[in-house]
Structure formats: structure tokens, C-alpha cells
Protein backbone atom coordinates (compact mmCIF):
# COMPACT_ATOMS: atom_id res chain seq x y z
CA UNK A 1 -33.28 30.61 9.55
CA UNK A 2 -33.46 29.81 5.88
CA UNK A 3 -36.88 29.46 4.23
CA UNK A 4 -38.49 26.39 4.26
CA UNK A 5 -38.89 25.59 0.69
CA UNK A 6 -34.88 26.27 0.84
CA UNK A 7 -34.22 23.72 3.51
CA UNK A 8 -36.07 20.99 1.87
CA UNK A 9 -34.71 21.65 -1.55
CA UNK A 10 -30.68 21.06 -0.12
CA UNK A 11 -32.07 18.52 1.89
CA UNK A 12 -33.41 16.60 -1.09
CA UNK A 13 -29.84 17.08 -3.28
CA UNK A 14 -27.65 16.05 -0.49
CA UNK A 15 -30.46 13.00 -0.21
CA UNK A 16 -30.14 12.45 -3.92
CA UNK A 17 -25.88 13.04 -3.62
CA UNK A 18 -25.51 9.24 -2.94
CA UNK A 19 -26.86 8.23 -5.86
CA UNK A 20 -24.32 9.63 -8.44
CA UNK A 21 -20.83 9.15 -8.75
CA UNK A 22 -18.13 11.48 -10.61
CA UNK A 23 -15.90 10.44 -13.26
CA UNK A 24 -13.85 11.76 -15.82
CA UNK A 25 -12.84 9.95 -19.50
CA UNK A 26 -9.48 9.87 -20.62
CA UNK A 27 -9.11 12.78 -22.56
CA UNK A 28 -10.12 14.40 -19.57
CA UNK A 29 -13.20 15.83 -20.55
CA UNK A 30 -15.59 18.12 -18.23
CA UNK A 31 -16.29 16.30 -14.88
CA UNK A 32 -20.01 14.43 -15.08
CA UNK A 33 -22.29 12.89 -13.22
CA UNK A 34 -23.82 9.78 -13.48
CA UNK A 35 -26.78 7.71 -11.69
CA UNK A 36 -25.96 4.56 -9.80
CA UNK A 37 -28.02 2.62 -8.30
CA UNK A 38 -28.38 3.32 -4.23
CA UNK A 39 -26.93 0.57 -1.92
CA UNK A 40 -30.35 0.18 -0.21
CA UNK A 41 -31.41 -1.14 -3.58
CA UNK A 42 -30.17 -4.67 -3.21
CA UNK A 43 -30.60 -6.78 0.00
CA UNK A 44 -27.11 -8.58 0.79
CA UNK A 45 -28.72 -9.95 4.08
CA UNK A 46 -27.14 -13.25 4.83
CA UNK A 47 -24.68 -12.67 2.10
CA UNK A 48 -21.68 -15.44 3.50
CA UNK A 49 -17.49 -14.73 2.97
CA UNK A 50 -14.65 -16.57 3.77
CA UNK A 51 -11.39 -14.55 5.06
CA UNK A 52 -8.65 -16.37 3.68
CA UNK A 53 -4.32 -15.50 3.38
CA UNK A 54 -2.85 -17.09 0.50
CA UNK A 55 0.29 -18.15 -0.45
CA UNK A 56 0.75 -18.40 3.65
CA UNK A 57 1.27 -21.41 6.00
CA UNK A 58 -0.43 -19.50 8.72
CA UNK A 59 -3.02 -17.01 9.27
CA UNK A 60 -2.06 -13.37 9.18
CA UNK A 61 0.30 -13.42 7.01
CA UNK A 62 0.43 -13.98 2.80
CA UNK A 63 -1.99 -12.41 0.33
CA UNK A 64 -5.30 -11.37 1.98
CA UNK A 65 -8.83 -12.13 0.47
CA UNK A 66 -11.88 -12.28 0.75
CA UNK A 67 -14.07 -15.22 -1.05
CA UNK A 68 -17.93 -15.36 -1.85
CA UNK A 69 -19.30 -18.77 -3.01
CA UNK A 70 -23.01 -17.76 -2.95
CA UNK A 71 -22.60 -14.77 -5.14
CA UNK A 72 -25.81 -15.34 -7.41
CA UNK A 73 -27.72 -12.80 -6.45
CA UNK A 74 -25.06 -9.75 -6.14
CA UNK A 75 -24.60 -7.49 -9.18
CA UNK A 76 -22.18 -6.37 -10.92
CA UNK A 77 -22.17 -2.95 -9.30
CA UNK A 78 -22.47 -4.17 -5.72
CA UNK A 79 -19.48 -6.45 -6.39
CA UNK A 80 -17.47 -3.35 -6.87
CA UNK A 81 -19.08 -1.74 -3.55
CA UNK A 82 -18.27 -4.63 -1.18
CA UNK A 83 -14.81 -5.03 -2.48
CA UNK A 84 -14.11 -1.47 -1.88
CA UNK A 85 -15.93 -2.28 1.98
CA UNK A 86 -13.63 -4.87 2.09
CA UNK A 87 -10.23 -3.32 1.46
CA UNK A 88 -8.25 -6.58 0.59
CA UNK A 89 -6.14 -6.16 -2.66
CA UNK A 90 -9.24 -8.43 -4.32
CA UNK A 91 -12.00 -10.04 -3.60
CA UNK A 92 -13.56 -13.04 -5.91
CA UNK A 93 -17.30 -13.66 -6.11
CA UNK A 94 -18.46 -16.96 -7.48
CA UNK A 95 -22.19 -18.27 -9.07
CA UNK A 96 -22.64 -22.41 -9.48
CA UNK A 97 -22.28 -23.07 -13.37
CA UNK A 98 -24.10 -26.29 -14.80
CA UNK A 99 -20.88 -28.76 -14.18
CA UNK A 100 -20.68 -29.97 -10.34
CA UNK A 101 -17.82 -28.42 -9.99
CA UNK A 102 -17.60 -25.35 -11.82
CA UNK A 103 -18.33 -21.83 -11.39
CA UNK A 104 -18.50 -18.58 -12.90
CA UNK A 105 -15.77 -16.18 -11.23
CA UNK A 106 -15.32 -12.49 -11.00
CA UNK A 107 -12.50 -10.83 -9.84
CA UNK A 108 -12.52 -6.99 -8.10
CA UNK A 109 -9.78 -4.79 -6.63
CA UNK A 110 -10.62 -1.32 -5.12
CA UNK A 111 -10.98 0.00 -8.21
CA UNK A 112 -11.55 -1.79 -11.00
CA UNK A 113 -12.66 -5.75 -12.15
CA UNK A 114 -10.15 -7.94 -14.02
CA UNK A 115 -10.06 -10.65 -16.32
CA UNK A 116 -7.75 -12.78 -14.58
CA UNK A 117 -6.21 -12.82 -11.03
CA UNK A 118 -3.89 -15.42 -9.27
CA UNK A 119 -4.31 -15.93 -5.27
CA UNK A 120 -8.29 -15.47 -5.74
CA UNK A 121 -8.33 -18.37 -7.86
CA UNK A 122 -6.29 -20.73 -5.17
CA UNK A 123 -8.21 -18.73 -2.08
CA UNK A 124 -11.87 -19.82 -4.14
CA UNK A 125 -10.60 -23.47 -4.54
CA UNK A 126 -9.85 -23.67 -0.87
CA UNK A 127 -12.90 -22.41 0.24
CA UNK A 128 -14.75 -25.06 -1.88
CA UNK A 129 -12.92 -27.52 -0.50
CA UNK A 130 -13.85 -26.97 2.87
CA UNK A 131 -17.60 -26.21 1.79
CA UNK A 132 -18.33 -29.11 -0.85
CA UNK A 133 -15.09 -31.41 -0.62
CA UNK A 134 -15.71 -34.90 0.22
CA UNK A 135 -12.41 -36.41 -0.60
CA UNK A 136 -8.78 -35.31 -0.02
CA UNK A 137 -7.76 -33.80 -3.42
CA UNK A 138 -10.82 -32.24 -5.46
CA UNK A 139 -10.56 -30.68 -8.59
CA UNK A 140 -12.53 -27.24 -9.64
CA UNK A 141 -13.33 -25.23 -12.43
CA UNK A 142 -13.63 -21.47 -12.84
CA UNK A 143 -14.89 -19.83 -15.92
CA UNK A 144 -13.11 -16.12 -15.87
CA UNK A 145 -14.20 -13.32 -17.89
CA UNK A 146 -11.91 -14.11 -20.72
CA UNK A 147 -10.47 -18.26 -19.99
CA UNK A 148 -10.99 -20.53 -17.99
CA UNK A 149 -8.64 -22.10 -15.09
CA UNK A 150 -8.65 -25.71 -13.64
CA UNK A 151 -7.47 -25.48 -9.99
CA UNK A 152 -6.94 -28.95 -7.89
CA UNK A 153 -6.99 -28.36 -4.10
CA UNK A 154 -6.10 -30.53 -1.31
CA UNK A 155 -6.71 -30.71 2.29
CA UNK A 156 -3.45 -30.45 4.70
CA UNK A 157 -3.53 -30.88 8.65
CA UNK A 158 -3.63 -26.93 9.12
CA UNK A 159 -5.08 -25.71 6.07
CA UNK A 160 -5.13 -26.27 2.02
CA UNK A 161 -2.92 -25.97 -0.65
CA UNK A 162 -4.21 -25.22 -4.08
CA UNK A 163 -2.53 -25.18 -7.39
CA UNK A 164 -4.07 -23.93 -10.56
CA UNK A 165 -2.54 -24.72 -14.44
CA UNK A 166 -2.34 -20.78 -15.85
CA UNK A 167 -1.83 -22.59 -19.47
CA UNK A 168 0.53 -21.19 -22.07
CA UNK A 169 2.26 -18.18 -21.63
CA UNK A 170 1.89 -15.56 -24.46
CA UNK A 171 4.97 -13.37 -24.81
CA UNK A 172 3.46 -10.15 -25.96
CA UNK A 173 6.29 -7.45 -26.12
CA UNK A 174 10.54 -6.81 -25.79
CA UNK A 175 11.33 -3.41 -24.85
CA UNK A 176 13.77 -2.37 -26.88
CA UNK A 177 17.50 -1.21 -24.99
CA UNK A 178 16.28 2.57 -25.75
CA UNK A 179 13.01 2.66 -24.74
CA UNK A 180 14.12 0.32 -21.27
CA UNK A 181 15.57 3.73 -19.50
CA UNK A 182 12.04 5.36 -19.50
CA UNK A 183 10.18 2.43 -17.32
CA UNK A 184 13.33 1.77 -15.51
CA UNK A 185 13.37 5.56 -14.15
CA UNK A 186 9.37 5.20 -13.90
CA UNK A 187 10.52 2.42 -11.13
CA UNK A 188 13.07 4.33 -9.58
CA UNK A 189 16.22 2.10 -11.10
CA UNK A 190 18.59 2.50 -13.16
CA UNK A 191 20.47 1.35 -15.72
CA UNK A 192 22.75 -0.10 -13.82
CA UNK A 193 20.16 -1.62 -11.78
CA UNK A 194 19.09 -3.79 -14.64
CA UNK A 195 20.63 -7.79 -14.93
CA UNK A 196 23.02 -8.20 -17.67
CA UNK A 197 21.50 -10.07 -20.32
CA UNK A 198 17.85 -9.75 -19.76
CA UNK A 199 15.64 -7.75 -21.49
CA UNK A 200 12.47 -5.87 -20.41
CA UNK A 201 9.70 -8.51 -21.83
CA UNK A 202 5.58 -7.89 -21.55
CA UNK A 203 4.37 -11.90 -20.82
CA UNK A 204 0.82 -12.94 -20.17
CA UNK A 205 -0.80 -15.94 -18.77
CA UNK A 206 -4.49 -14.12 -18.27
CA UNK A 207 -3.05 -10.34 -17.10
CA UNK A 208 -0.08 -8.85 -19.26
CA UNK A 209 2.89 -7.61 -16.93
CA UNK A 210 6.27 -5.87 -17.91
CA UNK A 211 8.77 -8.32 -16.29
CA UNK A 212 11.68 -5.85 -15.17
CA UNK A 213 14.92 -7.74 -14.72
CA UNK A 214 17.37 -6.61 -11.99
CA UNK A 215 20.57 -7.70 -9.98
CA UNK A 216 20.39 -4.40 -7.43
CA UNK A 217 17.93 -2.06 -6.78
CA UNK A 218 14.64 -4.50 -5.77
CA UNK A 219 14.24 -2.69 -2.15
CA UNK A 220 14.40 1.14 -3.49
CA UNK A 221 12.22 -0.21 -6.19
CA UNK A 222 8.51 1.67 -6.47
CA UNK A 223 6.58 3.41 -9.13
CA UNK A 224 7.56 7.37 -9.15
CA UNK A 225 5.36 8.71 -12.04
CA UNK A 226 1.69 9.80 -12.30
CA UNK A 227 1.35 8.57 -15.84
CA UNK A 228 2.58 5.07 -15.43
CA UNK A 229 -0.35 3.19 -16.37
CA UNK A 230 -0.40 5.12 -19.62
CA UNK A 231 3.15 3.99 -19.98
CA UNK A 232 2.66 0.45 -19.60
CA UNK A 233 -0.35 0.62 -21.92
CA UNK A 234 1.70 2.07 -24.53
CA UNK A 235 3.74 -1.61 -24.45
CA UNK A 236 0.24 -3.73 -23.76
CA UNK A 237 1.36 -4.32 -20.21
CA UNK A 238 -1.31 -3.75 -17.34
CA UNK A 239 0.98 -3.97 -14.58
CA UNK A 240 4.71 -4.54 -14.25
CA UNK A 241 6.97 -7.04 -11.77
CA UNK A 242 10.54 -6.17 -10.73
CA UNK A 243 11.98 -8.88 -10.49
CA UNK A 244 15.22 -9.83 -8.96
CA UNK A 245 16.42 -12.32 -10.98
CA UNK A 246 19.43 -13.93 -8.68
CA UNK A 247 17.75 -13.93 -5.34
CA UNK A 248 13.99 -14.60 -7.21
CA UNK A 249 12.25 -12.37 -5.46
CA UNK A 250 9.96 -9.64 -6.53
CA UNK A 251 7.47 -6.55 -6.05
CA UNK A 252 4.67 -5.16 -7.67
CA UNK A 253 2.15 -2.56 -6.93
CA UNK A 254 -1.02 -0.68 -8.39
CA UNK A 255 -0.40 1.68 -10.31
CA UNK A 256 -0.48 4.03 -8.80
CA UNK A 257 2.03 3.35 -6.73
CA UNK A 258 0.02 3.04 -3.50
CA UNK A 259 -0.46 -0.46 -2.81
CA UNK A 260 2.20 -2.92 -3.19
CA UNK A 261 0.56 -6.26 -3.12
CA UNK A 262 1.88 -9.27 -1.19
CA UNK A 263 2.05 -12.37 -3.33
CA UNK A 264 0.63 -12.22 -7.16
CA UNK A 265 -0.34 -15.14 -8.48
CA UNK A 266 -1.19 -13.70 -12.08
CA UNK A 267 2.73 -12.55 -12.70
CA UNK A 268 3.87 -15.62 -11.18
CA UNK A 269 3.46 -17.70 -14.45
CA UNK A 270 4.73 -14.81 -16.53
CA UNK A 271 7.70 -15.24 -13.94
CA UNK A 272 7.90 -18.40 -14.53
CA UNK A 273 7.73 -18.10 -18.60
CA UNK A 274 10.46 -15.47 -18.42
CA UNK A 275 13.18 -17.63 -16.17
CA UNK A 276 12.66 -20.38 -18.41
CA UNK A 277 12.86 -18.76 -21.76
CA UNK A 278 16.46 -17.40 -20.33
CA UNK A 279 17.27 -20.72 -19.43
CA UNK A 280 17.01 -19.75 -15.64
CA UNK A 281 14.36 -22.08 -14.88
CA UNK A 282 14.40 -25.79 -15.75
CA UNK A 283 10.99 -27.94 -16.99
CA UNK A 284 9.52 -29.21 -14.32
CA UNK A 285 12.02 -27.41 -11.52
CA UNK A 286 10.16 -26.16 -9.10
CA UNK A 287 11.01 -21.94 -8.44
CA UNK A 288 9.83 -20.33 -4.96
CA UNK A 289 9.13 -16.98 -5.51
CA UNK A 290 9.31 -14.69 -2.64
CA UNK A 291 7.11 -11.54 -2.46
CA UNK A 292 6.10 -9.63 0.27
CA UNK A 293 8.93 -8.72 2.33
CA UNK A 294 9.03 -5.03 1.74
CA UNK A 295 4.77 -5.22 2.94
CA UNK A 296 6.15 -6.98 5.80
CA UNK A 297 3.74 -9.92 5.19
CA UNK A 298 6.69 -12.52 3.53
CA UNK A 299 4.84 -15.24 1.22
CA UNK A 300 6.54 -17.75 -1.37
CA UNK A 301 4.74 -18.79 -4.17
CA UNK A 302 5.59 -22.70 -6.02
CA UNK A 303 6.15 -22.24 -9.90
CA UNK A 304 6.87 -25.17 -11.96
CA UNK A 305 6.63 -24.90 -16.15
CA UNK A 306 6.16 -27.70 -18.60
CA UNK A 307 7.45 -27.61 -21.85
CA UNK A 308 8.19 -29.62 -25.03
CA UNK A 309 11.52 -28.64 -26.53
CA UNK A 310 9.39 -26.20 -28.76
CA UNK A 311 7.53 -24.22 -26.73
CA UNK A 312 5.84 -24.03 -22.90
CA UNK A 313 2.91 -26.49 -22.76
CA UNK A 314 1.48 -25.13 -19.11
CA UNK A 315 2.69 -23.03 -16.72
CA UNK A 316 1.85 -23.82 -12.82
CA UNK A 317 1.37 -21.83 -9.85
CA UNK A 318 0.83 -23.66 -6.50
CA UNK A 319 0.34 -22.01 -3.19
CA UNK A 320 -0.87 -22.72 0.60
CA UNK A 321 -3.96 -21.23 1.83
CA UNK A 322 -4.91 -20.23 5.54
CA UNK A 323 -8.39 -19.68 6.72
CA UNK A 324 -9.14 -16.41 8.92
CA UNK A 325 -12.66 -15.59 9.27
CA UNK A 326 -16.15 -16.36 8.47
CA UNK A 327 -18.65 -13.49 7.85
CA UNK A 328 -22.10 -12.60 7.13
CA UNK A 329 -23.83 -9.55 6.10
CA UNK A 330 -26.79 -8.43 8.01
């Protein structure tokens, strides 16, 4: 039997364990800890969600997520917390802003917040619509961490459809023919793989991705290198799309490499500014992108670009929503 004064001083660090976490910077510095605050520290009781798919017809099928419309009095690190309780790819919590219909959004995966995601935006609108709508079509805005979107939603006989206007593309980076090989082998393709023609491009429309071009290769596609993030930083991407460009169809993952995600909303305007710059992709033609296959959850997301004879004027992404679940925290 240890002593006492032993017992109660492992009892009280494996007490006070829960309230650090570890983390290391990026030049990989010694391992430290740092305080957090405890999840007994906030009260989420009657904290309300909406399960939603997206970019799906049905339930059980498209792009999982989870929605929270009365998100006023969560913080920032809780957010974080019940997205990682909720293992969808994201979930989006929203606070009431002064305009009737606007509201403040923030976006989470697993591990990290972003500035700007697609089928969280649609899923949000939907779920206003059934809370607040009183009319068929409704029209919502969502002030993100870095723009804002304007999403109109409408009520079908077995669900919504929303469709949000991701604005003007910016085309950030080419990839040179050289430098292509490197993130091409990073994906497991080749050369070969790549379409004639096209050219590795970095395009944004709120999130950065490196659109990778490709006749072959889309199902042996996947990310096969531990510094890939690094490598896509290096260009000013944050994530990259293969993209088939014949059969339009496409996959992307995080980047690690261990979660390929369903339908993305955020590439699909980048998609849809790529296909059009190479004359693939008509104004107002309306492109179904299919994602999802490989995940075995099929979804098609509705891309349609206007532009001037200059230069892309708006970019949108449209997409039919499916309600699950309802939940409530205890």
C-alpha cells in the first residue's frame, strides 16, 4: 500500500490531467503543456442540433452535418470539443446578428476551424428554413470569419434545396510542368495520369485548393505523404481536389490522408472556375459534380458560373438537403 500523502498527490495530477492538452509548434519544438478550460466549465444543457446530409435527396446518404442555430452561448473552445463529439467532417454553429436574417457562422472539423466551408453553409440555410421560414423560398445571410455568403433556400415535398453565391473566384497559383510531378506522386498519380492540356492551378472562392487535373487514375487516387500539408502550403493551397476532368467527378481528403470527405462544397466553385477558364464549362451551364463514390455515400453537387466576357462575376453552388435527426444536450 502506498503512503497516503502518495495516493492523493497522483490522484490530484491524474484529476488535474484533463485540464491540459499537448501540442507541439512547427519547428517541432519540446512537447508542452497548456491549460484549457475543463468541459464541466460551461453548461451546454438544452444545447439544440439538427442532423442533416447534404448534397443528398435522401437521408443517409450525401455529406453529413451537424447544425447549431442557438450557438450564443458556446465558446470558442467548446465549439472545437463538440465537433470532435460529433465526428461529422464539420459542424457549423450559428449566433443571430442584428439583420432578421443574418447570422454569424463558424465552421469546425475534427481538428481545426476554417474560414470558409461549403455543405455547412447550405445544411445552416436549411435548417433555418424549417425553424424561421414562413414562405417557400427565403433568403439568409452568414457572416464567415473572413466574407460573407448569401444563401437562398427553398422548401421541396421531401426536404430543401439550398444554393449559396461563393462570389468571384481568385486564381491564386499555376504549378509549373516541373514542380507538377512532386504533388502528382504526393497523390499517388502519375504523369501520365494527368489530362492533356490542363495545368495544376491553386483557385479560391473562401478556401484555396490545388485543382489536380486527370483523365485516369481518380479511383487509385489518395494522399501518400506525411508532409503534404506542408507541400500544399508551399503553393498557398489548403487542400487539393483531383479532379477527373471528362467524367467530372472528384475526391478530396484531409490531409492527412484519413478522411476522404463526401461532397465539398468549398472546391466546388474553384471547380467550377477551373472548367470554365478551360473553356470546359459554359456561363450559366449547369455542371453536376459527383463526389463520394469511393466513401460509398454518392452525392452530386449543381455548379453554375456567371461571367462577363472579362472575367467570372459569381460562381454558384446549389445542393439538396435531407433532414436526419434532432438532438439535445442534457
Amino acid at each position: 500500500m502506498k503512503p497516503l500523502a502518495q495516493r492523493r498527490y497522483q490522484t490530484d495530477i491524474l484529476r488535474n490531467f484533463w485540464n491540459f492538452r499537448i501540442s507541439r509548434d512547427p519547428k517541432n519544438t519540446p512537447i508542452r503543456l497548456q491549460k484549457t478550460k475543463p468541459m464541466q466549465s460551461q453548461n451546454l444543457s438544452g444545447l439544440k442540433y439538427r442532423h442533416v446530409d447534404v448534397f443528398s435527396k435522401s437521408p443517409l446518404s450525401g455529406n453529413g452535418l451537424t447544425v447549431f442555430w442557438e450557438a450564443e452561448n458556446v465558446s470558442s473552445h467548446m465549439m472545437q470539443l463538440i465537433t470532435q463529439e460529433m465526428r461529422q467532417f464539420e459542424s457549423i454553429f450559428l449566433t443571430k446578428a442584428q439583420a432578421s436574417s443574418a447570422y454569424r457562422a463558424r465552421i469546425f472539423t475534427e481538428e481545426e476551424e476554417l474560414d470558409f466551408a461549403g455543405h455547412p453553409i447550405l445544411g445552416a440555410a436549411a435548417v433555418l428554413h424549417e425553424q424561421y421560414g414562413t414562405h417557400n423560398k427565403e433568403k439568409w445571410q452568414f457572416h464567415l470569419n473572413t466574407k460573407d455568403v448569401e444563401v437562398c433556400s427553398e422548401q421541396l415535398h421531401d426536404g430543401y434545396r439550398a444554393t449559396m453565391n461563393q462570389g468571384k473566384p481568385e486564381f491564386v497559383h499555376c504549378v509549373t510542368p516541373a514542380s507538377a510531378q512532386r504533388f502528382l506522386k504526393s497523390l499517388n498519380l502519375s504523369v501520365e495520369d494527368q489530362a492533356e492540356n490542363f495545368e495544376l492551378e491553386v483557385i479560391s472562392t473562401g478556401l484555396p485548393y490545388l485543382i489536380v487535373p486527370v483523365s485516369s487514375g481518380l479511383e487509385q487516387s489518395k494522399i501518400v505523404t506525411d508532409e503534404f500539408e506542408s507541400l500544399l502550403a508551399s503553393i498557398g493551397a489548403k487542400f487539393a481536389y483531383v479532379l477527373d476532368v471528362t467524367q467530372r467527378e472528384g475526391r478530396t481528403w484531409d490531409n492527412s490522408g484519413r478522411l476522404e470527405d463526401i461532397a465539398t462544397g468549398s472546391a466546388a466553385g474553384p471547380v467550377g472556375a477551373y472548367l470554365h477558364k478551360y473553356n470546359q464549362l459554359d456561363t450559366n451551364e449547369e455542371l453536376l459534380l459527383k463526389q463520394g463514390r469511393f466513401a460509398g455515400r454518392p452525392s452530386q453537387i449543381s455548379i453554375k458560373v456567371q461571367a462577363s466576357s472579362e472575367h467570372i462575376e459569381s460562381i454558384y453552388v446549389s445542393g439538396n438537403v435531407s433532414m436526419v435527426s434532432t438532438g439535445i444536450f442534457d
